[in-house]
PDB file of N, CA and C in Angstrom:
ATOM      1  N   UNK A   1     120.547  28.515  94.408  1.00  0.00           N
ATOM      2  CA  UNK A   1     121.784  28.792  93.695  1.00  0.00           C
ATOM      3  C   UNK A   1     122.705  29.602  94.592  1.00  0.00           C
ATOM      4  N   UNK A   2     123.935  29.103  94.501  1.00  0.00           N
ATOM      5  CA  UNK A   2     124.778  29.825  95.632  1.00  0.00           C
ATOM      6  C   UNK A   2     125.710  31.559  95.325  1.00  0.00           C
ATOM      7  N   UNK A   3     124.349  31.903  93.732  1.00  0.00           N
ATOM      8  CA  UNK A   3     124.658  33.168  93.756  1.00  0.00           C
ATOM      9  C   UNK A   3     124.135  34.114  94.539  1.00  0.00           C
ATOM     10  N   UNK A   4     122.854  33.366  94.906  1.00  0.00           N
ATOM     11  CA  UNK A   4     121.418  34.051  95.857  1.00  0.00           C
ATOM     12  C   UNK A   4     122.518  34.691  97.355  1.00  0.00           C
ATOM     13  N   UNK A   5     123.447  34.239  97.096  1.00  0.00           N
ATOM     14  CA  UNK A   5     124.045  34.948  98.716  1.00  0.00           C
ATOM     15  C   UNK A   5     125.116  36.234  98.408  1.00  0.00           C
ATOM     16  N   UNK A   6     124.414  36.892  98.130  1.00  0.00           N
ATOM     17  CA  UNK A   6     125.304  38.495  97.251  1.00  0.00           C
ATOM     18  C   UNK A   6     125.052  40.035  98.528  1.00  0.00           C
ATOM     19  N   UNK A   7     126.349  40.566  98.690  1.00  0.00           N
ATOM     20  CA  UNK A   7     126.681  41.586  98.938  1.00  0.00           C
ATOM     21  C   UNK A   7     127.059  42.171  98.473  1.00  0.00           C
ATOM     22  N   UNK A   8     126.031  43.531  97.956  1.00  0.00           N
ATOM     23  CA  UNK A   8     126.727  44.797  96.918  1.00  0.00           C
ATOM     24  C   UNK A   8     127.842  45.859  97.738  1.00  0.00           C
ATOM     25  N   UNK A   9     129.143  45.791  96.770  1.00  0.00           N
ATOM     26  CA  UNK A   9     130.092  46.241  96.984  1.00  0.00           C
ATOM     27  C   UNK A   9     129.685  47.889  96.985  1.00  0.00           C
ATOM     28  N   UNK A  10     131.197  48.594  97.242  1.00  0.00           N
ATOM     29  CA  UNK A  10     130.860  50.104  97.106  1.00  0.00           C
ATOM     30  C   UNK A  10     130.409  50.559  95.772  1.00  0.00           C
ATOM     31  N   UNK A  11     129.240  51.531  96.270  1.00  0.00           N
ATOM     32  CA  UNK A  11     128.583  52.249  94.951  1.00  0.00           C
ATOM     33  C   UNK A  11     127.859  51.180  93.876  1.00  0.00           C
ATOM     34  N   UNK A  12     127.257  50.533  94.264  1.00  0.00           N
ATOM     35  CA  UNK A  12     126.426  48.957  93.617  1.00  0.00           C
ATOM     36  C   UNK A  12     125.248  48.947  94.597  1.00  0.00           C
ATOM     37  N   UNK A  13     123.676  49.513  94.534  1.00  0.00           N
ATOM     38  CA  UNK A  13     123.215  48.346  95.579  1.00  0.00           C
ATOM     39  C   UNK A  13     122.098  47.190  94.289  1.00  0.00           C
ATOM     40  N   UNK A  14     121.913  46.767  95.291  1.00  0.00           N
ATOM     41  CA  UNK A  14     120.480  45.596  94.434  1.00  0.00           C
ATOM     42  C   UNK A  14     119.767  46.141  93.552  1.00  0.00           C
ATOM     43  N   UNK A  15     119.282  47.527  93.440  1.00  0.00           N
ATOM     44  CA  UNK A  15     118.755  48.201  92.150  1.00  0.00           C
ATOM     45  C   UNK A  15     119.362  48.576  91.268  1.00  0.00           C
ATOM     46  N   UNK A  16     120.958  48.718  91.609  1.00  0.00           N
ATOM     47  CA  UNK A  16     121.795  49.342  90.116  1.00  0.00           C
ATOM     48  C   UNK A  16     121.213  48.535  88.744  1.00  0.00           C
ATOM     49  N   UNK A  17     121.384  49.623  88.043  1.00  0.00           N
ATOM     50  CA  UNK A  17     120.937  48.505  86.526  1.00  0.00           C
ATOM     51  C   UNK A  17     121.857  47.715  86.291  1.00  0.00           C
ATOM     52  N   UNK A  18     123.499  47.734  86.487  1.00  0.00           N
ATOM     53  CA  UNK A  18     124.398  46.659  86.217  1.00  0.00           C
ATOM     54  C   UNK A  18     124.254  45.640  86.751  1.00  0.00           C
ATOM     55  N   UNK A  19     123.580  45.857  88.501  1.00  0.00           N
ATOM     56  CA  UNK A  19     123.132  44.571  88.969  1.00  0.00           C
ATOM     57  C   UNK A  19     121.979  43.746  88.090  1.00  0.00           C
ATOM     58  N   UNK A  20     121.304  44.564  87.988  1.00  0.00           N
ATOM     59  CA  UNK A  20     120.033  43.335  87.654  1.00  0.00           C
ATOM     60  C   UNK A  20     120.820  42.902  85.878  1.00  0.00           C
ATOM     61  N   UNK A  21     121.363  43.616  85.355  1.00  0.00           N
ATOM     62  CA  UNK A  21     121.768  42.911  84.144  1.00  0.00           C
ATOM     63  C   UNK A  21     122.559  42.278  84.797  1.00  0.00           C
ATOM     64  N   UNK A  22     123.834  42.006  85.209  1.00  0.00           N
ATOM     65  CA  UNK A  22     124.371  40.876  86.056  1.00  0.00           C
ATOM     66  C   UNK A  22     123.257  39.400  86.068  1.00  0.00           C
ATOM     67  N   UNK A  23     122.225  39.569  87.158  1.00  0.00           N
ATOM     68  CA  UNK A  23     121.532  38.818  87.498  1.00  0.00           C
ATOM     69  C   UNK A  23     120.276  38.186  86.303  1.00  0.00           C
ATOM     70  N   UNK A  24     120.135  39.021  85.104  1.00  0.00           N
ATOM     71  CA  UNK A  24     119.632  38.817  83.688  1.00  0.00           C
ATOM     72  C   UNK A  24     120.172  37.840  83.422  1.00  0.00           C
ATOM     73  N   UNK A  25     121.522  38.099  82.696  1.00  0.00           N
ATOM     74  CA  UNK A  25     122.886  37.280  82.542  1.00  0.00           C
ATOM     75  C   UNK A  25     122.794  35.946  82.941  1.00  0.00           C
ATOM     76  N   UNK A  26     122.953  35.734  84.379  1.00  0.00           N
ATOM     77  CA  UNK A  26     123.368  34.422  84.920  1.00  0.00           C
ATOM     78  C   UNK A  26     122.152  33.941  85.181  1.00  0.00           C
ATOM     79  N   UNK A  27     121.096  34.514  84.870  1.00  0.00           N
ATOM     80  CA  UNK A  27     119.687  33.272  84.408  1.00  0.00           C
ATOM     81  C   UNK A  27     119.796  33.107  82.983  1.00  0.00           C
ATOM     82  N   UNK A  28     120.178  33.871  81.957  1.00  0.00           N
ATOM     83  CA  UNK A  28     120.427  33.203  81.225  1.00  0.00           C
ATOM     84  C   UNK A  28     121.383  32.653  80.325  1.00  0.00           C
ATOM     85  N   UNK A  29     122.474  32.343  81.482  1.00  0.00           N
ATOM     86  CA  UNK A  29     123.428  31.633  80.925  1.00  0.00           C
ATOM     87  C   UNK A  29     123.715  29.824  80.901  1.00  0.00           C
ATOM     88  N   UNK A  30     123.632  28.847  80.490  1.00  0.00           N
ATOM     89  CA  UNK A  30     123.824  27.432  80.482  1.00  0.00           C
ATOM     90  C   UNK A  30     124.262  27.772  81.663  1.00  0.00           C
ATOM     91  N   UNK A  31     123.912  26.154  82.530  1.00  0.00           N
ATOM     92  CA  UNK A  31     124.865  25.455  83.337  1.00  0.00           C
ATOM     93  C   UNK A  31     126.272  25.543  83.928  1.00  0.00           C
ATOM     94  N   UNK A  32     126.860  25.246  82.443  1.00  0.00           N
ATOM     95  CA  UNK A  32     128.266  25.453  82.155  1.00  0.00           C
ATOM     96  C   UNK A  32     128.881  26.807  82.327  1.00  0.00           C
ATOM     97  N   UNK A  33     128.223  27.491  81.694  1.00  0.00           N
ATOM     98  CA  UNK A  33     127.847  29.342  81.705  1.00  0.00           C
ATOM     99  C   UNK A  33     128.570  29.526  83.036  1.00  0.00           C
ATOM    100  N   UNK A  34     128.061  29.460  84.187  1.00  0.00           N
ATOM    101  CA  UNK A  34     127.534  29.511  85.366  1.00  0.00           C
ATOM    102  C   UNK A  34     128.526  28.932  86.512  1.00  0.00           C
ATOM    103  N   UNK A  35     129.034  27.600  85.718  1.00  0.00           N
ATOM    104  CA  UNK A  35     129.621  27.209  86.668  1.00  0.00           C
ATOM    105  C   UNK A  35     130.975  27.838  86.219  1.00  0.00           C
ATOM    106  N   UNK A  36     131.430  28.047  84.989  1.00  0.00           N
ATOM    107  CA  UNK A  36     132.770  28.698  84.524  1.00  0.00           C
ATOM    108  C   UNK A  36     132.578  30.022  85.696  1.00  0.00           C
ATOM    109  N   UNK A  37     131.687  31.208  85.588  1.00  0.00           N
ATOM    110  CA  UNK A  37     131.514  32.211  86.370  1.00  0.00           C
ATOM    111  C   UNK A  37     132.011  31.805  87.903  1.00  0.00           C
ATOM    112  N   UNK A  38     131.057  31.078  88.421  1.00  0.00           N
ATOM    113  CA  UNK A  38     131.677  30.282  89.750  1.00  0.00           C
ATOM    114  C   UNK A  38     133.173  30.389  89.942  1.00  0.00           C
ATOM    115  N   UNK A  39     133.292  29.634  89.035  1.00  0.00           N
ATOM    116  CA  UNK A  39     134.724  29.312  89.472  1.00  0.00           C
ATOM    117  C   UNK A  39     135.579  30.912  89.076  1.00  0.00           C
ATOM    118  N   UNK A  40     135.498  31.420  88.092  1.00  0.00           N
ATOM    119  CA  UNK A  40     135.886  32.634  88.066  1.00  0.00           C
ATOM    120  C   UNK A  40     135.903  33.514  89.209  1.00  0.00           C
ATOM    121  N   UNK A  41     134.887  33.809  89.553  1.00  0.00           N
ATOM    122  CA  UNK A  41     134.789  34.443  91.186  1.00  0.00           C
ATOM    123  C   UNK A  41     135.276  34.200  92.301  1.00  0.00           C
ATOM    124  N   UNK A  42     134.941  32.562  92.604  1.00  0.00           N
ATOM    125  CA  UNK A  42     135.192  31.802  94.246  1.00  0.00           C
ATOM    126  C   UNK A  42     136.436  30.825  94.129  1.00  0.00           C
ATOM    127  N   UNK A  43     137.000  30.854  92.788  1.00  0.00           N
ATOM    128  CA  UNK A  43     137.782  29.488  92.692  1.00  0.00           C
ATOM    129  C   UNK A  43     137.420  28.380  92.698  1.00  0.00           C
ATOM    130  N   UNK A  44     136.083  27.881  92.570  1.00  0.00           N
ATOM    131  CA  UNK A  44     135.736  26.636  92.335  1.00  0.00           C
ATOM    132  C   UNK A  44     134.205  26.851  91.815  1.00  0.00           C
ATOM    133  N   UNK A  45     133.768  25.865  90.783  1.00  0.00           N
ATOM    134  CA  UNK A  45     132.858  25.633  90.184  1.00  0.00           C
ATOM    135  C   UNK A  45     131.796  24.780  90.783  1.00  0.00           C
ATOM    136  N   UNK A  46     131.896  24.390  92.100  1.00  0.00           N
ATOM    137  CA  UNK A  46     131.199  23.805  92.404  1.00  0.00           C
ATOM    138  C   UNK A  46     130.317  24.539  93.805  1.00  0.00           C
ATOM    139  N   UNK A  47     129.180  23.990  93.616  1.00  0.00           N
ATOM    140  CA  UNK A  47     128.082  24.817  94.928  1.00  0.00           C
ATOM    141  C   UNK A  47     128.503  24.430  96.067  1.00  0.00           C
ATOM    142  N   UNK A  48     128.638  25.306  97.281  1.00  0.00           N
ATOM    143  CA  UNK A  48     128.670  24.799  98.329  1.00  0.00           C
ATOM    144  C   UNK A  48     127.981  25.651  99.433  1.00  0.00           C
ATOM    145  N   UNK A  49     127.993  25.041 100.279  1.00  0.00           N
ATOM    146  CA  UNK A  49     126.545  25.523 101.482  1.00  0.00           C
ATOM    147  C   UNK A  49     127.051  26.705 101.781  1.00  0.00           C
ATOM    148  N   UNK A  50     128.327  27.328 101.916  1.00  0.00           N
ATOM    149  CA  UNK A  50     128.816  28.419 102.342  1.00  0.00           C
ATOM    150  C   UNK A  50     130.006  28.625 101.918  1.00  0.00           C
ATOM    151  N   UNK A  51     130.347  30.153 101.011  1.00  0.00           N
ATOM    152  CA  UNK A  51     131.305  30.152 100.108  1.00  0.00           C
ATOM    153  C   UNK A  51     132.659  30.803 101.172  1.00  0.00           C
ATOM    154  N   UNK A  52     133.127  29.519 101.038  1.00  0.00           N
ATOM    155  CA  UNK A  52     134.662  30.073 101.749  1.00  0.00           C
ATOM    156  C   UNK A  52     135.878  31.391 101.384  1.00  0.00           C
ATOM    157  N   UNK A  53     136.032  32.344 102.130  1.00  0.00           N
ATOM    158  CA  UNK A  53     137.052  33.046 101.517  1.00  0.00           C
ATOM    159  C   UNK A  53     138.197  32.829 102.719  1.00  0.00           C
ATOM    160  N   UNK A  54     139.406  34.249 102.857  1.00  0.00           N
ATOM    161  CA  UNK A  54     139.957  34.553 103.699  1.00  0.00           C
ATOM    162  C   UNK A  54     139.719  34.365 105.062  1.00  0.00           C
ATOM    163  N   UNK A  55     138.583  35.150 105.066  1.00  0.00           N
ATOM    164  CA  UNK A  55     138.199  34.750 106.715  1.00  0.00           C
ATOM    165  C   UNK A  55     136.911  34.254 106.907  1.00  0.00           C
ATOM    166  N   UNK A  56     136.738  33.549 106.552  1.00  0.00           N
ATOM    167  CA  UNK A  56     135.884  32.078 106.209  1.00  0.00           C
ATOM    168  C   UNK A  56     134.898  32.593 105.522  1.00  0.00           C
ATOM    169  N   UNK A  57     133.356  32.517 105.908  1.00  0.00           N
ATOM    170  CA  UNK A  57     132.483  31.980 105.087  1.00  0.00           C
ATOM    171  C   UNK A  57     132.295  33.604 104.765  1.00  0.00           C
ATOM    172  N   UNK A  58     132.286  33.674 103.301  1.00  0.00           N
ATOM    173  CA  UNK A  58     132.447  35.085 102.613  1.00  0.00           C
ATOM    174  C   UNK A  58     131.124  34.754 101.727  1.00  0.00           C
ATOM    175  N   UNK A  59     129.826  36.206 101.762  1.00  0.00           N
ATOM    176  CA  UNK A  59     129.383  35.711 100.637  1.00  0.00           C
ATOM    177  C   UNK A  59     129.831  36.412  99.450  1.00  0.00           C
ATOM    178  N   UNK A  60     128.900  36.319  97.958  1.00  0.00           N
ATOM    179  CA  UNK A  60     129.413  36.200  96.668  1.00  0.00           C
ATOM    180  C   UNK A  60     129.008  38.066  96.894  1.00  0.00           C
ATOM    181  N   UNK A  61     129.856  38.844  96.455  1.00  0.00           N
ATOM    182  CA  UNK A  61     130.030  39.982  96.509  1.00  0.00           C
ATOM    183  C   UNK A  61     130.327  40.916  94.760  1.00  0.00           C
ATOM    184  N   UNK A  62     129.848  41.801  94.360  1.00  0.00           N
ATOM    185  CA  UNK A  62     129.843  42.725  93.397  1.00  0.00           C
ATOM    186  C   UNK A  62     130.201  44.395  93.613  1.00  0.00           C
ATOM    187  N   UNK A  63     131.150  44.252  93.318  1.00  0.00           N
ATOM    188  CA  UNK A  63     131.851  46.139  93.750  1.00  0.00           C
ATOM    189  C   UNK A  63     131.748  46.362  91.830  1.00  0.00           C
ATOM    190  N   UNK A  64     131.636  47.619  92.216  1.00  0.00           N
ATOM    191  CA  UNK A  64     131.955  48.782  91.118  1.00  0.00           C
ATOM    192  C   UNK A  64     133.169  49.202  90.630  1.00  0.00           C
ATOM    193  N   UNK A  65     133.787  48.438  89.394  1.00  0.00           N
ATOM    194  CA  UNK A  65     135.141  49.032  89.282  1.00  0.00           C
ATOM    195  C   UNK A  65     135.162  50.319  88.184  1.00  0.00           C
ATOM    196  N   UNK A  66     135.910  50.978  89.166  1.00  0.00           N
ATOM    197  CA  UNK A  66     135.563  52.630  88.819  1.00  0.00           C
ATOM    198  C   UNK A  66     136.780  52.898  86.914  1.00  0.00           C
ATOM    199  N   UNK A  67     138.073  51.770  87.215  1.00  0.00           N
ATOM    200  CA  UNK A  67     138.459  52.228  86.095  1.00  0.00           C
ATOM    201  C   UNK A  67     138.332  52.686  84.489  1.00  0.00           C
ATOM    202  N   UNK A  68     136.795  52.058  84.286  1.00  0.00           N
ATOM    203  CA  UNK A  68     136.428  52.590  82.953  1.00  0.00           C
ATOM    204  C   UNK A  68     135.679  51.722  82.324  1.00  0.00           C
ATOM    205  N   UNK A  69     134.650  51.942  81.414  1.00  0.00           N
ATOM    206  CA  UNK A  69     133.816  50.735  80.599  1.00  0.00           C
ATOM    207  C   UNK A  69     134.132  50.100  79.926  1.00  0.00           C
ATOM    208  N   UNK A  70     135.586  50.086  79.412  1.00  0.00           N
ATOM    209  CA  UNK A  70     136.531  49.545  78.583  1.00  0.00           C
ATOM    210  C   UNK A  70     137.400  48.157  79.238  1.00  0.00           C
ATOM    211  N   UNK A  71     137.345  48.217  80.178  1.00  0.00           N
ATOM    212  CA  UNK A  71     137.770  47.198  81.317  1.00  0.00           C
ATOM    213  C   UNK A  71     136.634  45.722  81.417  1.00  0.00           C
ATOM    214  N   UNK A  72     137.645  44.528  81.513  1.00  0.00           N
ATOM    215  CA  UNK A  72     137.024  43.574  81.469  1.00  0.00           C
ATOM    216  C   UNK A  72     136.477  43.478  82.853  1.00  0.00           C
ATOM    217  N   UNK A  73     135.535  42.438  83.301  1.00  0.00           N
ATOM    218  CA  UNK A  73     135.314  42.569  85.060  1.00  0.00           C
ATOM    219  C   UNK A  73     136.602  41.690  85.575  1.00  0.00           C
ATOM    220  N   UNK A  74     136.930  41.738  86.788  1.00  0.00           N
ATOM    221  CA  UNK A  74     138.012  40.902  87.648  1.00  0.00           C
ATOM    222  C   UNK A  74     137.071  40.441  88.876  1.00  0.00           C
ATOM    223  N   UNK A  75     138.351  39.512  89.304  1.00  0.00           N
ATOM    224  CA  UNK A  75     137.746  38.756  90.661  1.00  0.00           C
ATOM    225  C   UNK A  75     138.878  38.394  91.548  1.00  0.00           C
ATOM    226  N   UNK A  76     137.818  38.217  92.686  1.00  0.00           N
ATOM    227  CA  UNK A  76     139.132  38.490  94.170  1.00  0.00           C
ATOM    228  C   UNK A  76     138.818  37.402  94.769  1.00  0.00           C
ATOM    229  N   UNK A  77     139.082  35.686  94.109  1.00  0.00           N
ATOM    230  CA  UNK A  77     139.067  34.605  94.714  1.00  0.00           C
ATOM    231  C   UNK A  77     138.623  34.904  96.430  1.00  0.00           C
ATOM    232  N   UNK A  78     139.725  35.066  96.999  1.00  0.00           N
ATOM    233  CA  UNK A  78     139.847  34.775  98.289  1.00  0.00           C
ATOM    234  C   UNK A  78     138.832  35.632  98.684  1.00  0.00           C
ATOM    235  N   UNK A  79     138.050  36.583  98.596  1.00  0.00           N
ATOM    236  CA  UNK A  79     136.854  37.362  98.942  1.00  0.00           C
ATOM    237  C   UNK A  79     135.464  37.081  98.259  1.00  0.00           C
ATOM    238  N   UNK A  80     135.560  36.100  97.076  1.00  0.00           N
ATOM    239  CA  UNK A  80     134.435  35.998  96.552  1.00  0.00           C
ATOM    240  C   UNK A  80     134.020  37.242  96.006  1.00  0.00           C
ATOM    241  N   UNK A  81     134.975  37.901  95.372  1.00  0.00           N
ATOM    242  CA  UNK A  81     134.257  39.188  94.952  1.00  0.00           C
ATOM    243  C   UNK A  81     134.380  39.458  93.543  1.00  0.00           C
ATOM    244  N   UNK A  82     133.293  39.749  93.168  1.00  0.00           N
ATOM    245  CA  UNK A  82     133.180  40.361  91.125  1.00  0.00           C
ATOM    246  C   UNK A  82     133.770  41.888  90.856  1.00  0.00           C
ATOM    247  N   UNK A  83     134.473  42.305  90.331  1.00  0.00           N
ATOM    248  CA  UNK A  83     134.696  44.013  90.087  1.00  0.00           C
ATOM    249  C   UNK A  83     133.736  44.089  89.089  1.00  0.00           C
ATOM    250  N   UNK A  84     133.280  45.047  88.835  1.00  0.00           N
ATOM    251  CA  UNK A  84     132.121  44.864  87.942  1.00  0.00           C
ATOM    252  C   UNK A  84     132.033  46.418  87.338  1.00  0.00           C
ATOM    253  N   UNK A  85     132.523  47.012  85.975  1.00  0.00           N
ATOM    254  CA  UNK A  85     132.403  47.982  85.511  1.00  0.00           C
ATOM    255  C   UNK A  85     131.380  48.337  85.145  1.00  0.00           C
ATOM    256  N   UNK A  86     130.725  49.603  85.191  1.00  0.00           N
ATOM    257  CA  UNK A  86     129.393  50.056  84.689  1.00  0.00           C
ATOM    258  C   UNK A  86     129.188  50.449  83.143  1.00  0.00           C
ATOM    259  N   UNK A  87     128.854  49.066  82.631  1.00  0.00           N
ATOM    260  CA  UNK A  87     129.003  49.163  81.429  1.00  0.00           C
ATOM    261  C   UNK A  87     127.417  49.935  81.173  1.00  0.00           C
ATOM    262  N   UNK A  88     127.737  50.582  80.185  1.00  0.00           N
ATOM    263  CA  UNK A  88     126.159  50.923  79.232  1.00  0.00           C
ATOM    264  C   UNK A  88     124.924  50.354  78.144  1.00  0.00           C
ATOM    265  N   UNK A  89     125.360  49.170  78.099  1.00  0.00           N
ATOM    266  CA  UNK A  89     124.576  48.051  77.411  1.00  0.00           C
ATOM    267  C   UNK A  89     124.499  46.762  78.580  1.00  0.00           C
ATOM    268  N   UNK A  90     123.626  46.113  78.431  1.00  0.00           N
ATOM    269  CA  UNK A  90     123.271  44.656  78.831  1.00  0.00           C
ATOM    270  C   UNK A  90     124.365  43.622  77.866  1.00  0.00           C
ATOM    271  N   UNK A  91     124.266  44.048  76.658  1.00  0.00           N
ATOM    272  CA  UNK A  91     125.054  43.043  75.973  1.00  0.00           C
ATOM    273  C   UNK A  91     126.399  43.581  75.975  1.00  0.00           C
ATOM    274  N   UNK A  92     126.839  44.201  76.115  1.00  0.00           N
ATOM    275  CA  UNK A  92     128.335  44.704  76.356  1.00  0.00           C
ATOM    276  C   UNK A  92     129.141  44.062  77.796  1.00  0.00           C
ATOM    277  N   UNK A  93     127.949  43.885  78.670  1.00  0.00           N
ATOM    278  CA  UNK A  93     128.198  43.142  80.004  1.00  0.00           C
ATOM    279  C   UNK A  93     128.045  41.662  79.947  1.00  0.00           C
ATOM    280  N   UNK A  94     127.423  41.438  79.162  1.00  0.00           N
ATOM    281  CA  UNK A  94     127.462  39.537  78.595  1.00  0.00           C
ATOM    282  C   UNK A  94     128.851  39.239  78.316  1.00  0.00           C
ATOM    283  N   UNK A  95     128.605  40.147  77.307  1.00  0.00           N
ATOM    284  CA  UNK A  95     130.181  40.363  76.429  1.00  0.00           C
ATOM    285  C   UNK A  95     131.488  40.030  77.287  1.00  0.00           C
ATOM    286  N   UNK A  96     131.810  40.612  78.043  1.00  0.00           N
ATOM    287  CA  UNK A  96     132.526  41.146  78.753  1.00  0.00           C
ATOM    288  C   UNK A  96     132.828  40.286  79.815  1.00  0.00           C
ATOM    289  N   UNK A  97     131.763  40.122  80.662  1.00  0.00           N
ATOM    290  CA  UNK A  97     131.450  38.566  81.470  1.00  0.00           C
ATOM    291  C   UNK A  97     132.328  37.185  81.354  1.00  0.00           C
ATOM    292  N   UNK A  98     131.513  36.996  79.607  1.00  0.00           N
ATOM    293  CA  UNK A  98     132.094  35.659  79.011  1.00  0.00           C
ATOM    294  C   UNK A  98     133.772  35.702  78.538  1.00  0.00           C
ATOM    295  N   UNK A  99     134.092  37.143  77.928  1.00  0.00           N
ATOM    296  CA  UNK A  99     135.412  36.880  78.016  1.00  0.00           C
ATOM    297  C   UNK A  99     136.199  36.687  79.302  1.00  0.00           C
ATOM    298  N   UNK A 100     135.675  37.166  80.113  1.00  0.00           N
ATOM    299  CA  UNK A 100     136.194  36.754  81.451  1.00  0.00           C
ATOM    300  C   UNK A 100     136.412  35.645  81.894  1.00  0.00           C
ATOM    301  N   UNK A 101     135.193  34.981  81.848  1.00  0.00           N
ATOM    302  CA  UNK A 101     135.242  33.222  83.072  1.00  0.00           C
ATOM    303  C   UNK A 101     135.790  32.611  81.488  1.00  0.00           C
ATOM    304  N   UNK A 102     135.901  32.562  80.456  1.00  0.00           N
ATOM    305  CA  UNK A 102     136.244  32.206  79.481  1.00  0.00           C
ATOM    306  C   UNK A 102     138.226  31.828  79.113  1.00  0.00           C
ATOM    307  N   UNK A 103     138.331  32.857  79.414  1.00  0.00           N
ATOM    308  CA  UNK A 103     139.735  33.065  79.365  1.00  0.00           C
ATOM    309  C   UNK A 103     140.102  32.655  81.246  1.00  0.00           C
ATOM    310  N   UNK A 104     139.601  32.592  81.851  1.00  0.00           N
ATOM    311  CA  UNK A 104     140.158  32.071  83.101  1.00  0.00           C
ATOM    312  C   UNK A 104     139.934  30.494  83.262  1.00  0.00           C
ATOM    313  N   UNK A 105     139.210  30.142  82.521  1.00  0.00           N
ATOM    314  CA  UNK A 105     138.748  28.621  82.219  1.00  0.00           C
ATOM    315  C   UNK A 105     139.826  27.898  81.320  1.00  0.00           C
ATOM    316  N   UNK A 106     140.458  28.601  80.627  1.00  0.00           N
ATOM    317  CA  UNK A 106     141.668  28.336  80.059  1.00  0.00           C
ATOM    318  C   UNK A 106     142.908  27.807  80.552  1.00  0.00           C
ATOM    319  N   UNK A 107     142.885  28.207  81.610  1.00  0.00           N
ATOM    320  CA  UNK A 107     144.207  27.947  82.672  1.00  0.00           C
ATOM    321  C   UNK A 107     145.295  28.965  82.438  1.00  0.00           C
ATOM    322  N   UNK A 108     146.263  29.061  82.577  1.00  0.00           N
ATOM    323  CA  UNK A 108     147.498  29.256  82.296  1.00  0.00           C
ATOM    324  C   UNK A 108     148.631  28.925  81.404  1.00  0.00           C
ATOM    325  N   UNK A 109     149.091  29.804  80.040  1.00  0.00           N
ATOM    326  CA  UNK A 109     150.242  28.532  79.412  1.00  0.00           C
ATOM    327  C   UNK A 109     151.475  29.466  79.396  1.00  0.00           C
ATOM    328  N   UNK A 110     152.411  28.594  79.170  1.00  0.00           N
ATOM    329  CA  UNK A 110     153.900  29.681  79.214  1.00  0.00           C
ATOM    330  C   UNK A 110     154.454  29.083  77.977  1.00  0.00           C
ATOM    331  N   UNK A 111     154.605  30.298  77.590  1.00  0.00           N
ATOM    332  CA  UNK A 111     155.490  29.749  76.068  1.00  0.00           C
ATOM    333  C   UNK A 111     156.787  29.635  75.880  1.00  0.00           C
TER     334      UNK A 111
END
């Protein structure tokens, strides 16, 4: 899975508990789940051998966004990167997750 290629951002490493709930999460999220996330993050939903950013092959990256637990997570296409607030529940970070790739799966409308 082309999440397996992760660099923890500042103040995140591989043991934070947000990480491994992160990584909870996207085992158990559908397919679909997964690929919405994808594309949320990298700009495209589809796997590829090496995730392209700015200055080329970028892997899938998770920083700590410091603004508050109240904050949805964001993403930095061109870096492949997750902001990822330190929420205090597992399910508050599902939560939170899905409104994310959810509402970016939406597209854009102008009224």
């Amino acid at each position: 899975m082309i999440f397996n290629a992760i660099k923890s951002g500042p103040r995140y490493t591989a043991n934070s508990v947000v990480v491994k709930w992160f990584w909870r999460a996207v085992r158990n999220f559908t397919m679909e789940e997964r690929a919405k996330l994808l594309q949320f993050v990298t700009g495209t939903s589809r796997r590829q051998a090496g995730l392209r950013g700015s200055g080329g092959v970028q892997k899938f990256q998770i920083h700590k966004d410091s603004g508050g637990r109240d904050r949805l997570p964001t993403a930095h296409t061109c870096f492949n990167q997750l902001d990822l607030p330190e929420y205090e529940s597992y399910s508050a970070l599902v939560k939170n997750l899905r409104v994310s790739f959810e509402e970016c799966s939406s597209g854009f409308g102008l009224a």
